[in-house]
PDB file of N, CA and C in Angstrom:
ATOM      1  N   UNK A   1    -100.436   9.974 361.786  1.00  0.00           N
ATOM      2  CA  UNK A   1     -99.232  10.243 362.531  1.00  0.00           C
ATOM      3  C   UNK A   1     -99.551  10.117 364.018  1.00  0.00           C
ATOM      4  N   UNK A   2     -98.392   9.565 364.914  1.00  0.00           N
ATOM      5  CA  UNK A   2     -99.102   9.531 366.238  1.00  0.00           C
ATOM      6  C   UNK A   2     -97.919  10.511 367.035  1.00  0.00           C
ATOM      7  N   UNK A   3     -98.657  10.716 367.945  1.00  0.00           N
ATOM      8  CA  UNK A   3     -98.634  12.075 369.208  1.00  0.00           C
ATOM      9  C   UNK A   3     -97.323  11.580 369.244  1.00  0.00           C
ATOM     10  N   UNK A   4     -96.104  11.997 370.683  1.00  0.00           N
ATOM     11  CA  UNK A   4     -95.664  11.345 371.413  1.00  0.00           C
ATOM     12  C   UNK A   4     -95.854  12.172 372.380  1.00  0.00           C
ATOM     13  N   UNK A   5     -95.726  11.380 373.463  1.00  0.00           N
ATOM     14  CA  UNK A   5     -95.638  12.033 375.116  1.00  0.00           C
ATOM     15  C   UNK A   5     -94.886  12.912 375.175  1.00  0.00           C
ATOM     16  N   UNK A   6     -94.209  13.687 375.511  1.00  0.00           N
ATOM     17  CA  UNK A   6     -93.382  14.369 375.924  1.00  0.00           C
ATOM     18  C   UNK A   6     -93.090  14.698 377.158  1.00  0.00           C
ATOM     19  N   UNK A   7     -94.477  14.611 378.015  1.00  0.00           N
ATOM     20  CA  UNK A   7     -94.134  15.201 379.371  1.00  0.00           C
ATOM     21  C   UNK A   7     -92.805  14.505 380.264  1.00  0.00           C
ATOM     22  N   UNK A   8     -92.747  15.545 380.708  1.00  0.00           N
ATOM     23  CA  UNK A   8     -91.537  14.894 382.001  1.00  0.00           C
ATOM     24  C   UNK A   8     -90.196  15.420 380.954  1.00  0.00           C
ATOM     25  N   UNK A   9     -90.171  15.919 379.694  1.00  0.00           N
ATOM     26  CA  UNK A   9     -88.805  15.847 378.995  1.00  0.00           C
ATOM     27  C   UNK A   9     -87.913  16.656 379.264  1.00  0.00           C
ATOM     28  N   UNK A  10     -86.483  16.568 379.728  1.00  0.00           N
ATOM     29  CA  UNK A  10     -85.933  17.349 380.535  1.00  0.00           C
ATOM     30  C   UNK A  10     -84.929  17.482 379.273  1.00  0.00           C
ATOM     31  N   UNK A  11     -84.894  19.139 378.502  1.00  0.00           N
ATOM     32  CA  UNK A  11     -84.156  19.537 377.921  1.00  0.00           C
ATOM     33  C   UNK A  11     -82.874  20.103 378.085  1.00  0.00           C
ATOM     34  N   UNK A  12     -82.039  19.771 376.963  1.00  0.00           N
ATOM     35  CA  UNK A  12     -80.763  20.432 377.399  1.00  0.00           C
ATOM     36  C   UNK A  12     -79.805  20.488 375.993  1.00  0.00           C
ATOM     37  N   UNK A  13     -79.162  21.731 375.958  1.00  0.00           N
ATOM     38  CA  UNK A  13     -78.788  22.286 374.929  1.00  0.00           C
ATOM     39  C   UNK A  13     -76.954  21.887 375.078  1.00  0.00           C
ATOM     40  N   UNK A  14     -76.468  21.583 373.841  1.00  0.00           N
ATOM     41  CA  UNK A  14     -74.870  21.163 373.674  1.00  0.00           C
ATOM     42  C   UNK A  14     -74.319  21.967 374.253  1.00  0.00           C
ATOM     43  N   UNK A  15     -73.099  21.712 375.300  1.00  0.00           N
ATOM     44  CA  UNK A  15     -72.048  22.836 375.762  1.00  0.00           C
ATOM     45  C   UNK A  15     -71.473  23.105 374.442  1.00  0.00           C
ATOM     46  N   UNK A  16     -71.117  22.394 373.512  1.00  0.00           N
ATOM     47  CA  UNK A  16     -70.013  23.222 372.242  1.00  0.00           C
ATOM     48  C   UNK A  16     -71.472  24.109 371.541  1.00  0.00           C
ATOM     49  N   UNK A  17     -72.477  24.519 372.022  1.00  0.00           N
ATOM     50  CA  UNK A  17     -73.515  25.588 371.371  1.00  0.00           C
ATOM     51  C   UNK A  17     -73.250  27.056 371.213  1.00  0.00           C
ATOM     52  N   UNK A  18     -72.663  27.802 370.293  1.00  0.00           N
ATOM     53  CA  UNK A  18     -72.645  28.803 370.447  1.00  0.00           C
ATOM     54  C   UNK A  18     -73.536  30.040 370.865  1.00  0.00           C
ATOM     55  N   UNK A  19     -73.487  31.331 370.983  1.00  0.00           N
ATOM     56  CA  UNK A  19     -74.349  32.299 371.591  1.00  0.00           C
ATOM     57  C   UNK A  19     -75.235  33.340 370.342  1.00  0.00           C
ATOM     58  N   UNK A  20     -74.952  32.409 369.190  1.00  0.00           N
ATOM     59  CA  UNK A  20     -75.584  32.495 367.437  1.00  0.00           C
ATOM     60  C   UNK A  20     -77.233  32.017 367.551  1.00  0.00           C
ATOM     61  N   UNK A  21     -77.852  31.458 368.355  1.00  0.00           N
ATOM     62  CA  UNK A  21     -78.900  30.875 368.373  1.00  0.00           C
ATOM     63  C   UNK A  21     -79.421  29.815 367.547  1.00  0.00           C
ATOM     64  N   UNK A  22     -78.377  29.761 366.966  1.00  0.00           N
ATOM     65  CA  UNK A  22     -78.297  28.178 366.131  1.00  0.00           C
ATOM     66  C   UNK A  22     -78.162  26.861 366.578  1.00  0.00           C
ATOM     67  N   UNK A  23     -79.120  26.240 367.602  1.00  0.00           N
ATOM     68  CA  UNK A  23     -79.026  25.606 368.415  1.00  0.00           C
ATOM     69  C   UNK A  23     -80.117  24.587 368.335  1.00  0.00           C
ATOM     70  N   UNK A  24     -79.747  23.457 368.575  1.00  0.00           N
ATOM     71  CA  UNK A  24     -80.789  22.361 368.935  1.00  0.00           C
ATOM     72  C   UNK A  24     -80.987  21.823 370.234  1.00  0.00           C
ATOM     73  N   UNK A  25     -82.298  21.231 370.652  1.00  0.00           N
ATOM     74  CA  UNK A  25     -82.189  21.161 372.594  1.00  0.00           C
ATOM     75  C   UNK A  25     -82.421  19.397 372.015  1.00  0.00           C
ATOM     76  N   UNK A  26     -82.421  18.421 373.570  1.00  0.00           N
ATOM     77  CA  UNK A  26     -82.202  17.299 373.280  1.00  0.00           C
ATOM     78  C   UNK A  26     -82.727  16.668 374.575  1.00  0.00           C
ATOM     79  N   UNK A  27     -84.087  16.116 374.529  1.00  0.00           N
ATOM     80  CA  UNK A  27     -84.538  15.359 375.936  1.00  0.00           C
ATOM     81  C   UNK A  27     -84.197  14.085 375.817  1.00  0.00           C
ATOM     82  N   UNK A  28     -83.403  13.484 376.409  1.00  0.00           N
ATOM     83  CA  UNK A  28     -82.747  11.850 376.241  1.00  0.00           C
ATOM     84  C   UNK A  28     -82.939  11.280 377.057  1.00  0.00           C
ATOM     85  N   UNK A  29     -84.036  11.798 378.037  1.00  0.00           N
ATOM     86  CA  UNK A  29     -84.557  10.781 379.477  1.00  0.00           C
ATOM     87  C   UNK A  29     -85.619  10.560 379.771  1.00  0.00           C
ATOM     88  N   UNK A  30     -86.336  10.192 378.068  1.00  0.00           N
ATOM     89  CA  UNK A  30     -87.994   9.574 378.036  1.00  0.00           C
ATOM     90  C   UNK A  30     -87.518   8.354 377.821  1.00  0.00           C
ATOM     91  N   UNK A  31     -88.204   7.497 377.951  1.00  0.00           N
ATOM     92  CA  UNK A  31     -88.274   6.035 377.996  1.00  0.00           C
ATOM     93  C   UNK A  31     -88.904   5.638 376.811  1.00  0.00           C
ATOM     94  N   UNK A  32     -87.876   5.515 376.172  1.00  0.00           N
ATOM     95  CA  UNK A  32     -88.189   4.671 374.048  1.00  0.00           C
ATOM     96  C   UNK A  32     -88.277   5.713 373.538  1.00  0.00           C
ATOM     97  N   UNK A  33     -87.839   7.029 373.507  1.00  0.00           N
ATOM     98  CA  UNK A  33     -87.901   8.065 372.459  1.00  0.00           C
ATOM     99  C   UNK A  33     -87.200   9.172 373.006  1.00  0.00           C
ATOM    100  N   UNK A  34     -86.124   9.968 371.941  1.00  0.00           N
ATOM    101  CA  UNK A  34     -85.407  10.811 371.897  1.00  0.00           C
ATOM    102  C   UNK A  34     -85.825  12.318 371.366  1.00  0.00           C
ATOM    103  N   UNK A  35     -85.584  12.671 371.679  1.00  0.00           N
ATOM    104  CA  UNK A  35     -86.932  14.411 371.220  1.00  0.00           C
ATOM    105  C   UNK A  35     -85.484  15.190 371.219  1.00  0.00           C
ATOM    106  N   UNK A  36     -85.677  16.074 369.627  1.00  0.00           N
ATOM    107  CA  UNK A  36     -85.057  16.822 369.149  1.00  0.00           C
ATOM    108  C   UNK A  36     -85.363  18.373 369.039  1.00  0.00           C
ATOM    109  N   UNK A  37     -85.613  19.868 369.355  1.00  0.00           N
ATOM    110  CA  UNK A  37     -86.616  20.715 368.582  1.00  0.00           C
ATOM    111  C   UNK A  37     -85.101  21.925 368.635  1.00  0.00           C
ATOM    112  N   UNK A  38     -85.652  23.073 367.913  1.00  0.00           N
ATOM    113  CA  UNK A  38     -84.948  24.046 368.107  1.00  0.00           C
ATOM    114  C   UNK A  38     -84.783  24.878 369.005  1.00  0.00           C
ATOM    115  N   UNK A  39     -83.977  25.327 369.403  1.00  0.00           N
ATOM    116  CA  UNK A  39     -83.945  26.312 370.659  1.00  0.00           C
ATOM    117  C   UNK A  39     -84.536  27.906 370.263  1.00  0.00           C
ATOM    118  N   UNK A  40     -85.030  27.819 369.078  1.00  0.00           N
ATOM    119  CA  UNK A  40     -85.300  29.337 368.542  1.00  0.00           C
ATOM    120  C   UNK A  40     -86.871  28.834 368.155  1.00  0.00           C
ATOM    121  N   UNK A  41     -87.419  28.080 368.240  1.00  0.00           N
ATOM    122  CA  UNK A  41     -88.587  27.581 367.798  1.00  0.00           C
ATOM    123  C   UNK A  41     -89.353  26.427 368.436  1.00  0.00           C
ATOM    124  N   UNK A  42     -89.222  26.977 369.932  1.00  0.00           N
ATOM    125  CA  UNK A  42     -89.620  25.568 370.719  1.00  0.00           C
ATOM    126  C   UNK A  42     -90.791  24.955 370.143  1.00  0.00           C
ATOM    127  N   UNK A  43     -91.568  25.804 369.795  1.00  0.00           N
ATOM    128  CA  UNK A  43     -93.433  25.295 369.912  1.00  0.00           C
ATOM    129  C   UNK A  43     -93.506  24.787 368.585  1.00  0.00           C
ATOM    130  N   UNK A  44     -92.319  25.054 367.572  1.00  0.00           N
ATOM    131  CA  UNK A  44     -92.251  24.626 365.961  1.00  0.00           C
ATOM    132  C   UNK A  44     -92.379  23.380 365.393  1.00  0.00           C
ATOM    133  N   UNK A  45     -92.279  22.480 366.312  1.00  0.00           N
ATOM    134  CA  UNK A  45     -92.203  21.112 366.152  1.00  0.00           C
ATOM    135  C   UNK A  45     -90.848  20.030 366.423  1.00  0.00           C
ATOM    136  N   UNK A  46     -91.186  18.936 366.948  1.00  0.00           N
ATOM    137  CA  UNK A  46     -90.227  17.930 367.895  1.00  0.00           C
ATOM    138  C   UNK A  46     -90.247  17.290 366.718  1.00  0.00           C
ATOM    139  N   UNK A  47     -88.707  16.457 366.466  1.00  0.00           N
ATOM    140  CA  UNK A  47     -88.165  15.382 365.854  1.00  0.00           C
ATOM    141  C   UNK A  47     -88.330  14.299 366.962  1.00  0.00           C
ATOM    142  N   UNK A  48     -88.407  13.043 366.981  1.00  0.00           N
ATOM    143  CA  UNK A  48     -88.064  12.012 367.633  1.00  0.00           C
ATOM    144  C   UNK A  48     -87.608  10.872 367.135  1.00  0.00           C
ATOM    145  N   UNK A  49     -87.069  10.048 367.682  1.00  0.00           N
ATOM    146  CA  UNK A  49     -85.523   9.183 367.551  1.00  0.00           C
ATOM    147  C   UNK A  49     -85.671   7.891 368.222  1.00  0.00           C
ATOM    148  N   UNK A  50     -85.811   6.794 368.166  1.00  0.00           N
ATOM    149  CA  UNK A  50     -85.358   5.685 368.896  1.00  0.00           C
ATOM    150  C   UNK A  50     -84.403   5.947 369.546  1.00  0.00           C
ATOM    151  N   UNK A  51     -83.914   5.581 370.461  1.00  0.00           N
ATOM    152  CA  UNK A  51     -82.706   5.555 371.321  1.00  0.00           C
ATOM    153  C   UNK A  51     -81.125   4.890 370.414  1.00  0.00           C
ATOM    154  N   UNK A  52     -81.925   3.814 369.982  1.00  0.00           N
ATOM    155  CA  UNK A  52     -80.427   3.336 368.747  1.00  0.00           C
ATOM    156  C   UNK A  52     -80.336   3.886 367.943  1.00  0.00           C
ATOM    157  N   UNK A  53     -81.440   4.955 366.896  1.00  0.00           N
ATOM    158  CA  UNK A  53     -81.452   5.356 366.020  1.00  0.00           C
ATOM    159  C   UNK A  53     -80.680   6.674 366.638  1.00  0.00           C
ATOM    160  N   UNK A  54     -80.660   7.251 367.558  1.00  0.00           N
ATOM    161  CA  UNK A  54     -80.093   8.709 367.633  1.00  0.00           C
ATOM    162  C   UNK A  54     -78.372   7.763 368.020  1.00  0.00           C
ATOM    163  N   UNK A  55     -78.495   7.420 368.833  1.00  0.00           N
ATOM    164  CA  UNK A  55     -77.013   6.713 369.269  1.00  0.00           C
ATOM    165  C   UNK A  55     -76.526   7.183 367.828  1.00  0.00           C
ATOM    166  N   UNK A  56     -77.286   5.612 366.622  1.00  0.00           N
ATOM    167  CA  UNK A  56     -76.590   5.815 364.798  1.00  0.00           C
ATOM    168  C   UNK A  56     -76.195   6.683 364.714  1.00  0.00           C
ATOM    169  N   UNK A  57     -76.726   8.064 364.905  1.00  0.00           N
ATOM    170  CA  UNK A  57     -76.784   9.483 364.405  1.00  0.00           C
ATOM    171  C   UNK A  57     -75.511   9.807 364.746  1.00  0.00           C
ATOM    172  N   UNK A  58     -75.923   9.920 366.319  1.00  0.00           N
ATOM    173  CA  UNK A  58     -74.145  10.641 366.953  1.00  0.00           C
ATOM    174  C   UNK A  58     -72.896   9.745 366.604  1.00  0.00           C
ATOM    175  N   UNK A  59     -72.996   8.266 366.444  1.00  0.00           N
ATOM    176  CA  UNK A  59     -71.524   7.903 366.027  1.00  0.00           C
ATOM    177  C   UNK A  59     -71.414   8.480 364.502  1.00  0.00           C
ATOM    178  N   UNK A  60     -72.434   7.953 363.639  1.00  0.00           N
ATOM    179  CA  UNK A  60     -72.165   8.979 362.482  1.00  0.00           C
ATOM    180  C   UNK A  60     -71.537  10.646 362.175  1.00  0.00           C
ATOM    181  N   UNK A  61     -72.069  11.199 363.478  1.00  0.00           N
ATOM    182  CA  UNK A  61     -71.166  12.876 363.339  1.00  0.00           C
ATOM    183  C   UNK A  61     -70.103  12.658 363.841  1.00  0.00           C
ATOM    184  N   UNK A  62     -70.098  12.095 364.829  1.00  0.00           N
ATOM    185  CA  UNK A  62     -68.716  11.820 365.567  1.00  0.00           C
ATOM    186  C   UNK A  62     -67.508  11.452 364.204  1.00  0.00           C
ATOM    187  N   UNK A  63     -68.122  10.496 363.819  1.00  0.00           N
ATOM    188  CA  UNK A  63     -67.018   9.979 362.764  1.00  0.00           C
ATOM    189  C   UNK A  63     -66.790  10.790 361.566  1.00  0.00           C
ATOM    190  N   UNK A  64     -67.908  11.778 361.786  1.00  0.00           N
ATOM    191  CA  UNK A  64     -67.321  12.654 360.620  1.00  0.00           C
ATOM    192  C   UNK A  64     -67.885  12.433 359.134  1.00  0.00           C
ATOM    193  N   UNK A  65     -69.284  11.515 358.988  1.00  0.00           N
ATOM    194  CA  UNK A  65     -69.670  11.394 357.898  1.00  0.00           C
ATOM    195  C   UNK A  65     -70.628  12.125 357.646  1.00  0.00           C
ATOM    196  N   UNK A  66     -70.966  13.458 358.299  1.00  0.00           N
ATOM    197  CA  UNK A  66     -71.961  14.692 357.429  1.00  0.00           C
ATOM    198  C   UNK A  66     -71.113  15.585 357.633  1.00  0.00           C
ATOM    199  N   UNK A  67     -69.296  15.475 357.753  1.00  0.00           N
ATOM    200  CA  UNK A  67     -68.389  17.090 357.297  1.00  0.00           C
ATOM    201  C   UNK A  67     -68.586  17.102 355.848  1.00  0.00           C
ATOM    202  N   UNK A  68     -68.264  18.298 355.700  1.00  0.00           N
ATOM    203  CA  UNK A  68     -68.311  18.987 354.132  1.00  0.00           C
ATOM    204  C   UNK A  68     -67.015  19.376 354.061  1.00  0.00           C
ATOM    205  N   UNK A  69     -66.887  19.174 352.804  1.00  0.00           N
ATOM    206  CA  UNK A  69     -65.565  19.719 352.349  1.00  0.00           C
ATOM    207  C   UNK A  69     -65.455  21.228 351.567  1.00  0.00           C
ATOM    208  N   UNK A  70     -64.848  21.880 352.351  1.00  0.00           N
ATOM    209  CA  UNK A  70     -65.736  23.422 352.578  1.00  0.00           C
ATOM    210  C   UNK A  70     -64.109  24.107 351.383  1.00  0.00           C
ATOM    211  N   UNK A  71     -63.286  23.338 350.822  1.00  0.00           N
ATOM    212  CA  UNK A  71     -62.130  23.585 350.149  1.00  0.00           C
ATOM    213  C   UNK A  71     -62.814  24.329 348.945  1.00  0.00           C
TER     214      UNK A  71
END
C-alpha cells in the first residue's frame, strides 16, 4: 500500500453538518488526491479519491443514487 502526502491539506467540514458529530472533513486542495477522514477520528485513518473519482461520488449523491427508501 502506498503512503500519501498529506501535508499542506487544508480541511473542511460540510456546512449542512450537523452538531451530532457525525461528520466527515474533506481536503480538496492537494494536487491529484482527495482526502476523506472523520471528524471524530482524525488519526483513524484517511480515504483518498482521484479528483474525478470523488467529483463521480458527489454527482452520484447529488442525484440521489445512495437515498434509501426509509418507507
Amino acid at each position: 500500500m502506498t503512503s500519501t502526502n498529506l501535508d499542506g491539506a487544508v480541511w473542511h467540514k460540510s456546512t449542512r453538518s450537523g452538531q451530532d458529530g457525525n461528520c466527515v472533513e474533506v481536503a480538496d486542495n492537494l494536487p491529484h488526491v482527495v482526502a476523506v477522514r472523520d471528524t471524530k477520528d482524525r488519526d483513524g485513518g484517511t480515504l483518498t479519491f482521484s479528483p474525478e473519482g470523488w467529483a463521480t461520488f458527489l454527482d452520484a449523491v447529488k442525484a440521489g443514487e445512495f437515498d434509501c427508501d426509509t418507507k
